[in-house]
N, C-alpha and C. Protein backbone atom coordinates (compact mmCIF):
# COMPACT_ATOMS: atom_id res chain seq x y z
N UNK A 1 -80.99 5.82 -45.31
CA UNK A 1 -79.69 5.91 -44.68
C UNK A 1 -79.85 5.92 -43.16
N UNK A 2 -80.83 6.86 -43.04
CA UNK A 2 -80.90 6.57 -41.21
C UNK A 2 -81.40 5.49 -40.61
N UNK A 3 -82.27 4.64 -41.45
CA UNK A 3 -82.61 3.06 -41.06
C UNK A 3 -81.46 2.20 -41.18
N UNK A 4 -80.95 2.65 -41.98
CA UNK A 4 -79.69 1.29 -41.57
C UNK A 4 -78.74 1.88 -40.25
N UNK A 5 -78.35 2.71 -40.17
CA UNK A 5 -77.52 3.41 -39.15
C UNK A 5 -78.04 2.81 -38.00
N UNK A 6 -79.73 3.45 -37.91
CA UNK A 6 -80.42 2.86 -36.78
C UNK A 6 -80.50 1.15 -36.25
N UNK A 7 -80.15 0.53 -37.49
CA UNK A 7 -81.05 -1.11 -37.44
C UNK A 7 -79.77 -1.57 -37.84
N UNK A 8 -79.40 -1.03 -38.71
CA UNK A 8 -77.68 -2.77 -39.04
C UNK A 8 -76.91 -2.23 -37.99
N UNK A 9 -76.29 -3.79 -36.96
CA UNK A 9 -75.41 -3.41 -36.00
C UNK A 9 -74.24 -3.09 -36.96
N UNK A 10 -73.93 -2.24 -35.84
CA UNK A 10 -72.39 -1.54 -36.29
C UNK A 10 -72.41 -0.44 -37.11
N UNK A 11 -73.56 -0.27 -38.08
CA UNK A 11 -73.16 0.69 -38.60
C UNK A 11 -73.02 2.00 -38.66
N UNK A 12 -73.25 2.64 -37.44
CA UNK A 12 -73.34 4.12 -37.11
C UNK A 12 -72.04 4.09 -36.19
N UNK A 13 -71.54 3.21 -35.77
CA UNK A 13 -70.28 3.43 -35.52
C UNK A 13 -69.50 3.09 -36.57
N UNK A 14 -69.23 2.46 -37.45
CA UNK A 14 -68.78 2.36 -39.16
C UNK A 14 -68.77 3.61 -39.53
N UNK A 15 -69.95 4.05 -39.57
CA UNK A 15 -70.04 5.70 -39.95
C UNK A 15 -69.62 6.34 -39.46
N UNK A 16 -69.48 6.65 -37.71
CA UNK A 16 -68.53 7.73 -37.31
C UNK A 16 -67.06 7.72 -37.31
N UNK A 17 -66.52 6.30 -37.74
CA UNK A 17 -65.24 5.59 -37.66
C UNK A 17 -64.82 5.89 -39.00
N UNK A 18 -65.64 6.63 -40.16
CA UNK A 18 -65.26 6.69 -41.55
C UNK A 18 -65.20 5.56 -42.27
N UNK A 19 -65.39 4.34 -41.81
CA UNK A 19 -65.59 2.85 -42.33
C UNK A 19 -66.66 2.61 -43.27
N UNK A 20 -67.81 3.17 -42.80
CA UNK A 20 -69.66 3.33 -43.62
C UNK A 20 -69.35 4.41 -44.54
N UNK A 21 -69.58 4.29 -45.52
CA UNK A 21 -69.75 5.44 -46.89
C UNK A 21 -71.22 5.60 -47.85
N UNK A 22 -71.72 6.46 -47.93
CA UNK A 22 -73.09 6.43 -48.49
C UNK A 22 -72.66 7.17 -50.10
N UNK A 23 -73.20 6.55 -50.81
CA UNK A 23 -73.57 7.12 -52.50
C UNK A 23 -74.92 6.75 -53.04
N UNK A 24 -74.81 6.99 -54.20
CA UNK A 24 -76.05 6.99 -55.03
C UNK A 24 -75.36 5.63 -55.99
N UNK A 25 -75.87 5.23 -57.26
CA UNK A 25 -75.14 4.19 -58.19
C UNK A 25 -73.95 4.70 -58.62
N UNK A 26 -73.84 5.90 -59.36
CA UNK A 26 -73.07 6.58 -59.57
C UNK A 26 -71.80 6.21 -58.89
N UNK A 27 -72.00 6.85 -57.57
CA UNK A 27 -70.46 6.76 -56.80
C UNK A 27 -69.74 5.31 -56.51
N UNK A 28 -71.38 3.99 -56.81
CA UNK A 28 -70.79 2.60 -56.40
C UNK A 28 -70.20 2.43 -58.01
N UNK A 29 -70.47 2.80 -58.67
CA UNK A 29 -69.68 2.45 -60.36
C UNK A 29 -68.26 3.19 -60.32
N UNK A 30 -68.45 4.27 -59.83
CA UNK A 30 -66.83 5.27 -59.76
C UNK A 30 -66.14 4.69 -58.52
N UNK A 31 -66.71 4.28 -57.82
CA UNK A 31 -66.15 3.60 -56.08
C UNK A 31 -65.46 2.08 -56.82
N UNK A 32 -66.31 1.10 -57.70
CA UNK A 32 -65.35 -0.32 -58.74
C UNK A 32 -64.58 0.42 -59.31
N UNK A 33 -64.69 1.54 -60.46
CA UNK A 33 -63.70 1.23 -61.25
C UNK A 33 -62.51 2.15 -60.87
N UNK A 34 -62.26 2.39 -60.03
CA UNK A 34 -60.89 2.95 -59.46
C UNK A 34 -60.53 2.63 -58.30
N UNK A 35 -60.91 1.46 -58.01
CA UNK A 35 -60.87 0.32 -57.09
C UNK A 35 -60.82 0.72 -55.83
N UNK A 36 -61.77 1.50 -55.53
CA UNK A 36 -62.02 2.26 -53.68
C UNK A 36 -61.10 3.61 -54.04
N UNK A 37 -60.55 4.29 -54.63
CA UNK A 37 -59.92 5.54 -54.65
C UNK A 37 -60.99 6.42 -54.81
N UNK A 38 -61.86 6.32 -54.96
CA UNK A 38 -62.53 7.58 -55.56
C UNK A 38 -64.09 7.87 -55.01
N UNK A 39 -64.33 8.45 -53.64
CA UNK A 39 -66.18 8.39 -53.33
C UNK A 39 -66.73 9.78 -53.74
N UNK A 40 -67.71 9.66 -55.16
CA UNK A 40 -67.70 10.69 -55.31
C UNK A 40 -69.61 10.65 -55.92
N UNK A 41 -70.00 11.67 -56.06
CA UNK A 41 -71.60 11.88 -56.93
C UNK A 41 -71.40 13.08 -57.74
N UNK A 42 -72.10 13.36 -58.75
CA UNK A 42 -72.69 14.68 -58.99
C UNK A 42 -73.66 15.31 -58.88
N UNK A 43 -73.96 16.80 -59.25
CA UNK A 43 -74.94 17.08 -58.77
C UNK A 43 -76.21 16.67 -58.63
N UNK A 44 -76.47 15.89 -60.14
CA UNK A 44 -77.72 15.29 -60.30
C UNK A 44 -78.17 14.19 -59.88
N UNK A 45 -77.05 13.34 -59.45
CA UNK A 45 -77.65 12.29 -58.50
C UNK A 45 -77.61 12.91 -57.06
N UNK A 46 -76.83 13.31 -56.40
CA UNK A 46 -76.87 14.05 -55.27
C UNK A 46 -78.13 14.48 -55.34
N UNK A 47 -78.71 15.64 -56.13
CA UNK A 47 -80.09 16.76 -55.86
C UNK A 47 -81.61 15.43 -55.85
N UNK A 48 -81.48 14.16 -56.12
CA UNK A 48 -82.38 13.17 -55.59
C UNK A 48 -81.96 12.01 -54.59
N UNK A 49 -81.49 12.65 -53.84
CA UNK A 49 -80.77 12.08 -52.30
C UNK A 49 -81.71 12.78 -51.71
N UNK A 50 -82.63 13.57 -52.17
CA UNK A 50 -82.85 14.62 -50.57
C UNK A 50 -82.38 15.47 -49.34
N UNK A 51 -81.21 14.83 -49.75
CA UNK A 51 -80.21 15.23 -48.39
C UNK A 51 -79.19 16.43 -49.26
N UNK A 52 -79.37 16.74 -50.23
CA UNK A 52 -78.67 17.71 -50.92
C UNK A 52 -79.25 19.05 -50.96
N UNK A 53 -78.51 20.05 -50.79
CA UNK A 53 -79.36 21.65 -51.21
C UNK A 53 -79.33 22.08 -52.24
N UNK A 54 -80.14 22.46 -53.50
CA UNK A 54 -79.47 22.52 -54.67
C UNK A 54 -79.52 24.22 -54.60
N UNK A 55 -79.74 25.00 -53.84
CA UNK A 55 -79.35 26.50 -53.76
C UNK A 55 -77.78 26.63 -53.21
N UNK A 56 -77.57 26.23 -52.35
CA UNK A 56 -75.83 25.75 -51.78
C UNK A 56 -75.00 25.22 -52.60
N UNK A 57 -75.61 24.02 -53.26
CA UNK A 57 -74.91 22.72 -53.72
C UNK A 57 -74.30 22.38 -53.73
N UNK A 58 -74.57 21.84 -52.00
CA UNK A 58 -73.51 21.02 -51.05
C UNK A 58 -74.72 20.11 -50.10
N UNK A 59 -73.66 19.63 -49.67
CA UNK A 59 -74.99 18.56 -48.68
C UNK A 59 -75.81 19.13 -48.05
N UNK A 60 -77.05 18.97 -47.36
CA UNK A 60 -78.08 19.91 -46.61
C UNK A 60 -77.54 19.43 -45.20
N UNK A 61 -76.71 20.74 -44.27
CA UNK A 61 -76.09 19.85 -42.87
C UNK A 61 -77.13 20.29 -41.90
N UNK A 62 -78.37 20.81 -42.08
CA UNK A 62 -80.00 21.09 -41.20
C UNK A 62 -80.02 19.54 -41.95
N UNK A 63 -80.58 18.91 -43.21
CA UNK A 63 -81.05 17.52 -43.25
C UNK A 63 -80.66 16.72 -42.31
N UNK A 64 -79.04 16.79 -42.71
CA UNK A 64 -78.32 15.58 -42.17
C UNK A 64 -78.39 15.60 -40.81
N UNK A 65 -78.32 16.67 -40.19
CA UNK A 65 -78.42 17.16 -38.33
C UNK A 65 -80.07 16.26 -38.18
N UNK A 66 -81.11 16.53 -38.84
CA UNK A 66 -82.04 15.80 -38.52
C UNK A 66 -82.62 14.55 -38.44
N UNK A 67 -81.72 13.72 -39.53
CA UNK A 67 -81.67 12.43 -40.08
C UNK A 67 -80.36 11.48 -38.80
N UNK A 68 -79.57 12.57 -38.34
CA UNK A 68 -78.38 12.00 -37.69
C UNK A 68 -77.75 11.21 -38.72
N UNK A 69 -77.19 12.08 -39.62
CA UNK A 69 -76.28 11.29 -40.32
C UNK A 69 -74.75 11.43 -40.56
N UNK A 70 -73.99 11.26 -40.55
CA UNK A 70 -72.64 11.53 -40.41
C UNK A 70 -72.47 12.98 -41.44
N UNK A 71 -71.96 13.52 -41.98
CA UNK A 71 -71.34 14.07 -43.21
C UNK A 71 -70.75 13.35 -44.22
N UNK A 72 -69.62 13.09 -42.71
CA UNK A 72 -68.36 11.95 -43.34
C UNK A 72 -68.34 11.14 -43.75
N UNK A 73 -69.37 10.88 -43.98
CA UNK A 73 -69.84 9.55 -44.91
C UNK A 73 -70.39 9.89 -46.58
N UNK A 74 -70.57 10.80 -46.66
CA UNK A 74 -71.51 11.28 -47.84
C UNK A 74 -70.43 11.85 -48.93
N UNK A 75 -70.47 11.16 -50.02
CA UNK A 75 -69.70 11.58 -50.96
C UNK A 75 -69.60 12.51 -51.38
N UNK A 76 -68.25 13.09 -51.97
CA UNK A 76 -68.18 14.51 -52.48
C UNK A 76 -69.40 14.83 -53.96
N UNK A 77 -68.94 16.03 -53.57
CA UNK A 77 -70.24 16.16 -54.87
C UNK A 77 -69.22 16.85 -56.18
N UNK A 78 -69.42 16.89 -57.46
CA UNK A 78 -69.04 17.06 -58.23
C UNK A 78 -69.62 17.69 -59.50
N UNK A 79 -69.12 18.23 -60.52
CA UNK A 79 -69.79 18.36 -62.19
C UNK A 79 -70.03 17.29 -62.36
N UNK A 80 -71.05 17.25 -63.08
CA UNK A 80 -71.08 16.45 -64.50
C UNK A 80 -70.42 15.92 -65.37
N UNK A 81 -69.56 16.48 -65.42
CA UNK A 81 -68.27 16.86 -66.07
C UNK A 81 -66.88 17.09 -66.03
N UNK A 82 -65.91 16.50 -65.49
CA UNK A 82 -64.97 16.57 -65.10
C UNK A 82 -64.20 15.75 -64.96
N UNK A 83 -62.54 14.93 -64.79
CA UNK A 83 -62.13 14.11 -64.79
C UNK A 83 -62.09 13.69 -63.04
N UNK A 84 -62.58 12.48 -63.11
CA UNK A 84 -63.09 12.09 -61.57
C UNK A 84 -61.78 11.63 -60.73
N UNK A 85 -61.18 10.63 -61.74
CA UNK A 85 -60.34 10.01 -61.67
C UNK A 85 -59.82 8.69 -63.18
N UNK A 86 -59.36 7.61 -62.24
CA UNK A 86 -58.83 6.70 -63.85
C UNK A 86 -59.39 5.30 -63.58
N UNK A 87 -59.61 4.43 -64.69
CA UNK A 87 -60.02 3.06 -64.22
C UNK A 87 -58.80 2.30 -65.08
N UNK A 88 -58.65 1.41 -65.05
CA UNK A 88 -57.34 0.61 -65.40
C UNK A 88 -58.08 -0.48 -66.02
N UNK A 89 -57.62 -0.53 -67.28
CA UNK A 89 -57.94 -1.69 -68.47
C UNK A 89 -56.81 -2.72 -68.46
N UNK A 90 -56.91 -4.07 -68.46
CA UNK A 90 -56.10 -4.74 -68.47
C UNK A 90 -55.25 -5.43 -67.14
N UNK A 91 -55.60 -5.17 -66.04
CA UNK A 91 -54.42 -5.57 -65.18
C UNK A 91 -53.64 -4.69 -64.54
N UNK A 92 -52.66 -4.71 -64.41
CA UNK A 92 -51.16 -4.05 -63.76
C UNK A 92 -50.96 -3.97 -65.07
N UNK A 93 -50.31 -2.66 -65.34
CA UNK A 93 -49.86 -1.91 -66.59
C UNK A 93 -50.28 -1.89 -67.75
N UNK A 94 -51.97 -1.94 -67.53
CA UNK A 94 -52.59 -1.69 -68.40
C UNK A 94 -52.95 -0.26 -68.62
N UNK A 95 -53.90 -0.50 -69.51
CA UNK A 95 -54.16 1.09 -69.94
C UNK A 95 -55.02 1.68 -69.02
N UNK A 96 -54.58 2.41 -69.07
CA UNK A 96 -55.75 3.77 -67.77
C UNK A 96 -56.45 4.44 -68.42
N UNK A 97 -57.58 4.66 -68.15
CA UNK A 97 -58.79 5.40 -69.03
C UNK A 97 -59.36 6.62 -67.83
N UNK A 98 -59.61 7.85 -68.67
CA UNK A 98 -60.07 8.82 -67.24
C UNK A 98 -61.36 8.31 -67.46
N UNK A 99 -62.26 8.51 -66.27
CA UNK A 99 -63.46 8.59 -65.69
C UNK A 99 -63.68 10.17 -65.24
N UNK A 100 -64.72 10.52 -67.26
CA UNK A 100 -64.73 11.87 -67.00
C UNK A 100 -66.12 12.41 -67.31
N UNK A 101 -67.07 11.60 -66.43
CA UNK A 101 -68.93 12.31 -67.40
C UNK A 101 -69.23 11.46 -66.05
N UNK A 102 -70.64 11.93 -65.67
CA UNK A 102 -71.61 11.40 -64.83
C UNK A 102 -72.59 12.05 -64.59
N UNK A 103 -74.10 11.38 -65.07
CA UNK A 103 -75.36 12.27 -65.14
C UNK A 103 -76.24 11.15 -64.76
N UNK A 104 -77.29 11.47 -63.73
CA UNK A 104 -78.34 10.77 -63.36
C UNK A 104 -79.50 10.39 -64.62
N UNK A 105 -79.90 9.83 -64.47
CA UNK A 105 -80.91 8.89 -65.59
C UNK A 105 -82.02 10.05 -66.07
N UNK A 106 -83.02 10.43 -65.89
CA UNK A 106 -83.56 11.45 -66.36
C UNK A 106 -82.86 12.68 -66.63
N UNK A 107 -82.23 13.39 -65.85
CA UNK A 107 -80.96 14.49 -66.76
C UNK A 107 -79.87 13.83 -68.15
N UNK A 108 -79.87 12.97 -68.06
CA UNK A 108 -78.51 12.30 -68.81
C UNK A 108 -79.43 11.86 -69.58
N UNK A 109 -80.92 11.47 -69.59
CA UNK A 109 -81.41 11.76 -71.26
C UNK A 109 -81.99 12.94 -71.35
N UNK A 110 -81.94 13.75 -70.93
CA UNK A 110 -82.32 14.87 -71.51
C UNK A 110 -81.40 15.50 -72.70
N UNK A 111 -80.30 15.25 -72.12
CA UNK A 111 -79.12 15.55 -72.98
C UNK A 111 -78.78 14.49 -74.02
N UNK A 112 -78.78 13.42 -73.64
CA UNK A 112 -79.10 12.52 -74.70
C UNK A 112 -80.06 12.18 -76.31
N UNK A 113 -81.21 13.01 -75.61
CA UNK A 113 -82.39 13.45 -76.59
C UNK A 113 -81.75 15.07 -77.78
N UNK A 114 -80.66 15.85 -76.48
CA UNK A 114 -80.42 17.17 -77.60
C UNK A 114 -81.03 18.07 -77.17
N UNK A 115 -81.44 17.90 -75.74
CA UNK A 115 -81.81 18.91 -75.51
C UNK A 115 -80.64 19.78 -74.85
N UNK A 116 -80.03 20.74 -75.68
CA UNK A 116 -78.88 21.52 -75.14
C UNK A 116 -78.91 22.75 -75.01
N UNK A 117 -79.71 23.49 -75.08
CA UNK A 117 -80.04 24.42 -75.58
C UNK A 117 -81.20 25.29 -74.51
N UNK A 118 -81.24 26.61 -73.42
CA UNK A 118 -82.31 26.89 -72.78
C UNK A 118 -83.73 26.39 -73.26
N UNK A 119 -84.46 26.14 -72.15
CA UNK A 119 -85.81 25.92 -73.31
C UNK A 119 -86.46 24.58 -73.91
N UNK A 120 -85.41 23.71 -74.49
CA UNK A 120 -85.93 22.54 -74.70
C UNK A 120 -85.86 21.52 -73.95
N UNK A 121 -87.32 20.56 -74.11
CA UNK A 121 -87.88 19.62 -73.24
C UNK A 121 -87.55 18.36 -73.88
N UNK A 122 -87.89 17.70 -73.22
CA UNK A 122 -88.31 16.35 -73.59
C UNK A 122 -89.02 15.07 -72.44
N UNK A 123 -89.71 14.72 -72.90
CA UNK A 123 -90.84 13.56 -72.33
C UNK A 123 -90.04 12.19 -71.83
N UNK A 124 -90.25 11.79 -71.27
CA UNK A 124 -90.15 9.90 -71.22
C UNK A 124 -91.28 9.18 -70.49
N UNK A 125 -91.25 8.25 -71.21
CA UNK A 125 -92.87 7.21 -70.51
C UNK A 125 -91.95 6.36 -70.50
N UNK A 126 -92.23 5.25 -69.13
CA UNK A 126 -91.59 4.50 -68.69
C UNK A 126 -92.31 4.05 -67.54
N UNK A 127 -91.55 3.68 -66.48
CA UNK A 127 -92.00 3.34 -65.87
C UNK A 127 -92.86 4.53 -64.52
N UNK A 128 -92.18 5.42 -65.66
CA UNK A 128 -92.76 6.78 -64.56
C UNK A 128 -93.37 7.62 -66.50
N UNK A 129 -93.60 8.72 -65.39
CA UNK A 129 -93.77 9.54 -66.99
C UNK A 129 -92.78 11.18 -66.20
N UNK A 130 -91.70 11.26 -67.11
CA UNK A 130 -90.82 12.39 -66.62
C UNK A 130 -90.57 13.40 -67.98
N UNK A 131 -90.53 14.53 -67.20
CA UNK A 131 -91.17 15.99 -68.33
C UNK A 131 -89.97 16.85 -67.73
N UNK A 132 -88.48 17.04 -68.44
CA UNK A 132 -87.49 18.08 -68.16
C UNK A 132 -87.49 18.49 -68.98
N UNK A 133 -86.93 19.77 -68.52
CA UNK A 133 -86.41 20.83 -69.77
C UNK A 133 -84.99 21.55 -69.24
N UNK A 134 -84.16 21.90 -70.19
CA UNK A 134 -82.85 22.73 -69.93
C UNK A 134 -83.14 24.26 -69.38
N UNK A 135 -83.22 24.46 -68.28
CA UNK A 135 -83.48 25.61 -67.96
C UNK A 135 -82.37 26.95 -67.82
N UNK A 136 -80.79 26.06 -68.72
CA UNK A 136 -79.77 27.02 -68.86
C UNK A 136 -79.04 27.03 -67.26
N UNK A 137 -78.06 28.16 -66.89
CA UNK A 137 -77.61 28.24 -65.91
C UNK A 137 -78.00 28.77 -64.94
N UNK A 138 -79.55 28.95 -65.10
CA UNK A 138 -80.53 29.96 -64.00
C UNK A 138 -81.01 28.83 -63.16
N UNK A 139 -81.31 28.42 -62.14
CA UNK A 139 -82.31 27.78 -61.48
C UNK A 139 -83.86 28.54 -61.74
N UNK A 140 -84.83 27.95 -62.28
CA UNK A 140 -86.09 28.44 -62.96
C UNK A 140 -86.58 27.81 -61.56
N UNK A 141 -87.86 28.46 -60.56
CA UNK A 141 -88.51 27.65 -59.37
C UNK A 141 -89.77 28.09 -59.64
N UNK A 142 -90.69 26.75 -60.03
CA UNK A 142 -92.32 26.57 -60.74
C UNK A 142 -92.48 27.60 -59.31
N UNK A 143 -93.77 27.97 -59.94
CA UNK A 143 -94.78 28.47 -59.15
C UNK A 143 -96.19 27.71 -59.36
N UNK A 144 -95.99 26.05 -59.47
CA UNK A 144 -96.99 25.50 -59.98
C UNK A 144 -96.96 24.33 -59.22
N UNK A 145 -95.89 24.24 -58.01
CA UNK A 145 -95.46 22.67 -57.51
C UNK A 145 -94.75 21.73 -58.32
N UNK A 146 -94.04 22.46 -59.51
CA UNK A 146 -93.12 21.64 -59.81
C UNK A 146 -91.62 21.43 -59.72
N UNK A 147 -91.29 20.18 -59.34
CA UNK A 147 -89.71 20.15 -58.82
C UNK A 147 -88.74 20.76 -59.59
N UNK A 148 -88.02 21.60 -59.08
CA UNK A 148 -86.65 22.57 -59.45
C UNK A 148 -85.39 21.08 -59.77
């Protein structure tokens, strides 16, 4: 984010003008289907932005002060869970559908796998190899170097 600010003309004045908007995929899928009404993330894509605090969980404004990045640009953050907004099926007076779930790719299979429950894990090999577990509503912080 701060390389483009720095390097594409215009865009750090875009950004202070509220014109430039930064998300994750998430917010560009919720940003189409409610046709620019809606700039939004959740926590779990937010908390691999870097630029997020997940003890606050709100944007990190020490990051952003260091990165020089607007705020005002950075999408709201949200549940997982919640009605975001609506996407419209059909046209003009079609059906409206809420836009009400959003989970980043390794959390969103975790839950996918069943893991619902404190305690349970699950693996994926891929193109990475990723090892979560539901740690309930506590923040659990390794004492081993592993990411919270």
């Amino acid at each position: 984010v701060e390389w483009i600010l720095d390097n594409v003309e215009g865009a750090r004045a875009d950004a202070e003008a509220g014109k430039l908007l930064f998300g994750t995929v998430d917010t560009w899928l919720v940003w189409k289907m409610t046709q620019g009404r809606v700039h939004i993330t959740d926590y779990t894509n937010a908390s691999r932005t870097m630029l997020f605090n997940i003890n606050s969980m709100q944007w990190d404004d020490k990051l952003l002060k260091i990165f020089n990045i607007p705020r005002s640009m950075m999408a709201s953050v949200k549940s997982s869970s919640e009605v975001y907004g609506e996407m419209n099926i059909g046209g003009r007076g079609g059906t409206r559908i809420p836009i009400a779930g959003i989970a980043g790719d390794q959390q969103a299979a975790l839950y996918g796998q069943m893991c619902v429950h404190p305690g349970q894990a699950k693996n994926t090999y891929g193109t990475g190899c990723f090892l979560l577990m539901n740690t309930g509503e506590e923040k659990v912080t390794s004492k081993n170097g592993l990411l919270t």
